[in-house]
C-alpha atoms as a PDB file:
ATOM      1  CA  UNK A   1       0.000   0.000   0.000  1.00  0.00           C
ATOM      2  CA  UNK A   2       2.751   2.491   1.085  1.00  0.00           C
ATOM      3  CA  UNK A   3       4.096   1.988  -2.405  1.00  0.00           C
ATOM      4  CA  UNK A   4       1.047   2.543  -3.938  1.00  0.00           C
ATOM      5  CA  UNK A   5       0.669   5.914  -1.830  1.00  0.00           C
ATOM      6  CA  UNK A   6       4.114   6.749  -2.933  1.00  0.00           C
ATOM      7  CA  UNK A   7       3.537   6.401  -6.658  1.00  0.00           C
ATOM      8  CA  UNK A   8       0.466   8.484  -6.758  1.00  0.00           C
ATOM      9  CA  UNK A   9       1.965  11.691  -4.639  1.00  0.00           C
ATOM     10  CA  UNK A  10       4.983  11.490  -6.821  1.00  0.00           C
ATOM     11  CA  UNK A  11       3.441  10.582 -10.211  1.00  0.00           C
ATOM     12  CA  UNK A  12       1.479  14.072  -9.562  1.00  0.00           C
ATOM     13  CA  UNK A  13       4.267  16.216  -8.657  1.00  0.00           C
ATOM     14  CA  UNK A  14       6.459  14.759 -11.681  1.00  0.00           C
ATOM     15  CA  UNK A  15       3.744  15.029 -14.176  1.00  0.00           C
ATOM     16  CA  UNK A  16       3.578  19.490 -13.022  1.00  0.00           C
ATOM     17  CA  UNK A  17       7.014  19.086 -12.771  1.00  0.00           C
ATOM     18  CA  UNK A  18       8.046  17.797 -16.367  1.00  0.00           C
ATOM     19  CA  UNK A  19       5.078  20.608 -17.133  1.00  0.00           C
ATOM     20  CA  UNK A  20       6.995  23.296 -16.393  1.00  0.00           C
ATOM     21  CA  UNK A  21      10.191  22.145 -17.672  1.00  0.00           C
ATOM     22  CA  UNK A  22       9.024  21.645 -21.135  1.00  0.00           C
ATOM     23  CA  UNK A  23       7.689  25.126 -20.992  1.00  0.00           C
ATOM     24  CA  UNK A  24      11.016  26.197 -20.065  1.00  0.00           C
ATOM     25  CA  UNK A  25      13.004  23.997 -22.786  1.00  0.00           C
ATOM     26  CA  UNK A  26      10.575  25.199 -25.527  1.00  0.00           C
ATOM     27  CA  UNK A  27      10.748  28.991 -24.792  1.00  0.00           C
ATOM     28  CA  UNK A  28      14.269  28.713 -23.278  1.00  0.00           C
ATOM     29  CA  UNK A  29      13.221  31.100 -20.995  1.00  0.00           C
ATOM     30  CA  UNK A  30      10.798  30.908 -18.060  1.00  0.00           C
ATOM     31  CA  UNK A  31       8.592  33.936 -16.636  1.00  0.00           C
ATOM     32  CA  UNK A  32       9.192  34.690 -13.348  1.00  0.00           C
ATOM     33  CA  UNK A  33       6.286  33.613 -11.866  1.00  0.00           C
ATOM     34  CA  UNK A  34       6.787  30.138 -14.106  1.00  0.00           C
ATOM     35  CA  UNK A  35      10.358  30.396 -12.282  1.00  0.00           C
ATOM     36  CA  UNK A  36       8.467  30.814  -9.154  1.00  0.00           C
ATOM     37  CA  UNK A  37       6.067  27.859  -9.661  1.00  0.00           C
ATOM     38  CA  UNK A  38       8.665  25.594 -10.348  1.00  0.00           C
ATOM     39  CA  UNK A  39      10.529  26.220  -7.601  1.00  0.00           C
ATOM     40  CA  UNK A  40       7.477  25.754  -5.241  1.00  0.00           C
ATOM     41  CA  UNK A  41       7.194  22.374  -6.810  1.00  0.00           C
ATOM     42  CA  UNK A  42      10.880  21.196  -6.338  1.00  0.00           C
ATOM     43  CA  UNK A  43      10.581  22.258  -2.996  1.00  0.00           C
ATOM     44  CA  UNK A  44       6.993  20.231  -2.462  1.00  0.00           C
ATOM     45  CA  UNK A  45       9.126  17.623  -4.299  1.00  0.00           C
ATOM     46  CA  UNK A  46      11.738  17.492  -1.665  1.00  0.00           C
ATOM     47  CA  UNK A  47       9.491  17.131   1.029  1.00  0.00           C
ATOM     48  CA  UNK A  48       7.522  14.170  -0.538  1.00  0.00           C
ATOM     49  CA  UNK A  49      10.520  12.540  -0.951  1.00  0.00           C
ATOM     50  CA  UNK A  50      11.402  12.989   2.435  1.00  0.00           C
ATOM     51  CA  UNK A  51       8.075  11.248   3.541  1.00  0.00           C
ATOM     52  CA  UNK A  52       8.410   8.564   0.671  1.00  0.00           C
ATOM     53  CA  UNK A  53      12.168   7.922   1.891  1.00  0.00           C
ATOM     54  CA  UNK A  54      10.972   7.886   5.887  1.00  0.00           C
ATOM     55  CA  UNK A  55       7.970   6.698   5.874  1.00  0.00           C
ATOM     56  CA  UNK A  56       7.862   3.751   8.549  1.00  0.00           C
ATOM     57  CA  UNK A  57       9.651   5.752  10.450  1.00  0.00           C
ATOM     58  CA  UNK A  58       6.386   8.807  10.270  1.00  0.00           C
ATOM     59  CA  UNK A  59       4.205   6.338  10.850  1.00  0.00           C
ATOM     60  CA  UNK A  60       5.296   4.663  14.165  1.00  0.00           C
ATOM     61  CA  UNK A  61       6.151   8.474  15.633  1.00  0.00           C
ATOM     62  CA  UNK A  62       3.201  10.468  13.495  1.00  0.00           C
ATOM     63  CA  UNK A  63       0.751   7.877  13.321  1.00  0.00           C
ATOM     64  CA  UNK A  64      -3.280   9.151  12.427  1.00  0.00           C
ATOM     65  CA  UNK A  65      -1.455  12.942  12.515  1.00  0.00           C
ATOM     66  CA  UNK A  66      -1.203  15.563  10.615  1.00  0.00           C
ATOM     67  CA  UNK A  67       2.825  16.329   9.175  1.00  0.00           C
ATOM     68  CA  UNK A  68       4.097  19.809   7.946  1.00  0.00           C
ATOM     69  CA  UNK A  69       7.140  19.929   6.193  1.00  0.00           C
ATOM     70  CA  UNK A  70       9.155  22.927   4.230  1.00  0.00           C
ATOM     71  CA  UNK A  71      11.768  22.263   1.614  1.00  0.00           C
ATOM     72  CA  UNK A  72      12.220  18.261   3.108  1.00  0.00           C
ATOM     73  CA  UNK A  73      12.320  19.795   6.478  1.00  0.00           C
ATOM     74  CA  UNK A  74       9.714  18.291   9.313  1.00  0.00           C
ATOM     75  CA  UNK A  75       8.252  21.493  10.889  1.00  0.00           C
ATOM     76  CA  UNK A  76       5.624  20.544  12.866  1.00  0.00           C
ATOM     77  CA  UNK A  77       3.048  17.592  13.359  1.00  0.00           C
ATOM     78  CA  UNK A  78      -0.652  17.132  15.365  1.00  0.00           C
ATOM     79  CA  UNK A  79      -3.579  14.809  14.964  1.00  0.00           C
ATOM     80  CA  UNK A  80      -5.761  18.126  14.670  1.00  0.00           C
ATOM     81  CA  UNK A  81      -5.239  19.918  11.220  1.00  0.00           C
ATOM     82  CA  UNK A  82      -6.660  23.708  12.494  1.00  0.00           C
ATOM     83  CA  UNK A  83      -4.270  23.554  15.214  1.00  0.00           C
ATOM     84  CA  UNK A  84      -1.029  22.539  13.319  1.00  0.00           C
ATOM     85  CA  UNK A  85      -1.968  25.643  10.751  1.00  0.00           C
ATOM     86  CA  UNK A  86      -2.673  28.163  13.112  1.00  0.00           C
ATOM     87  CA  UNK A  87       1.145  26.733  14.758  1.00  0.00           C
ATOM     88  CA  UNK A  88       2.393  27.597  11.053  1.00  0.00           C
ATOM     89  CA  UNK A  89       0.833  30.605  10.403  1.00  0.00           C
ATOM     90  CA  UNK A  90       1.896  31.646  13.769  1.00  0.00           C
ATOM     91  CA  UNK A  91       5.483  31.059  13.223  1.00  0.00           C
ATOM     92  CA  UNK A  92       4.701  32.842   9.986  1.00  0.00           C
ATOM     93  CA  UNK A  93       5.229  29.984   7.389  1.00  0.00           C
ATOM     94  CA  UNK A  94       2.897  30.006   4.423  1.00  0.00           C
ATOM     95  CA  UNK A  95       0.426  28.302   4.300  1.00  0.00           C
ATOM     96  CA  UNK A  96       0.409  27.733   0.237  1.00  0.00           C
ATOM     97  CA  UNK A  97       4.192  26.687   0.193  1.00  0.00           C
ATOM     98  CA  UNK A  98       4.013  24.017   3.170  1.00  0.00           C
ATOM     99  CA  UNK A  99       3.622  20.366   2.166  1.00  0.00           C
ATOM    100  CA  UNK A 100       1.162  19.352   4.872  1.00  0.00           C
ATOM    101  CA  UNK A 101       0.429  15.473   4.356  1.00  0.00           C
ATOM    102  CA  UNK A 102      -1.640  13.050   6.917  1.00  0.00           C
ATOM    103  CA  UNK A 103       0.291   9.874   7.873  1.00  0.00           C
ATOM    104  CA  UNK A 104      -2.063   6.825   8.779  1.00  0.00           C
ATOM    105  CA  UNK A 105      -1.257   4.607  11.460  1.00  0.00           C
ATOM    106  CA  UNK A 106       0.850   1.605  10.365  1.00  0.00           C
ATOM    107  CA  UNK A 107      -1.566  -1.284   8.886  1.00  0.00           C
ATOM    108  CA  UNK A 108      -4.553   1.452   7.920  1.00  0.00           C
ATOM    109  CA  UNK A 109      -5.138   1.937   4.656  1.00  0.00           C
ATOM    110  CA  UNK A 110      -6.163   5.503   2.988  1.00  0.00           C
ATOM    111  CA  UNK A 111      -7.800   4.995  -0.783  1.00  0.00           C
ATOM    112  CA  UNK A 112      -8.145   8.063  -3.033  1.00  0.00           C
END
């Protein structure tokens, strides 16, 4: 299952990914907010990873919570979602550019 889980996150993040970089290999030049974009996504990328790389690991110590991470770095984790944003926004992280992902408990199963 946790492969399965992987696949999907990463199959979506590729598939914007390789979006932007053909934009950028067929204009050879990228707008700045296209520069922007696709450095939102390589960071969103990292942090996947970081969860696809760790992920036993999560789920025995983040179990049925709630993880927020920035640029493959763990910031902050709780089971309640409202409370780990309003911990985010008060340490003034954006919201929009945090990869917040819920981690099951180990042997539950979460179908999209």
């Amino acid at each position: 299952m946790r492969d399965a889980y992987v696949e999907t996150s990463l199959g979506r993040l590729h598939r914007h990914l390789g979006r932007f970089k053909n934009v950028e290999r067929r204009n050879n030049m990228v707008s700045p907010m296209k520069e922007t974009e696709l450095q939102l996504i390589e960071k969103m990328e990292k942090s996947n990873k970081l969860v696809s790389k760790r992920y036993e690991e999560f789920q025995r110590k983040y179990g049925n919570e709630f993880v927020a991470l920035d640029n493959g770095e763990l910031l902050a984790h709780n089971q309640n979602l409202d409370v780990l944003k309003k911990y985010l926004e008060r340490k003034k992280k954006e919201l929009n550019t945090v990869l917040i992902e819920y981690i099951p408990e180990k042997g539950v199963a979460i179908l999209y």
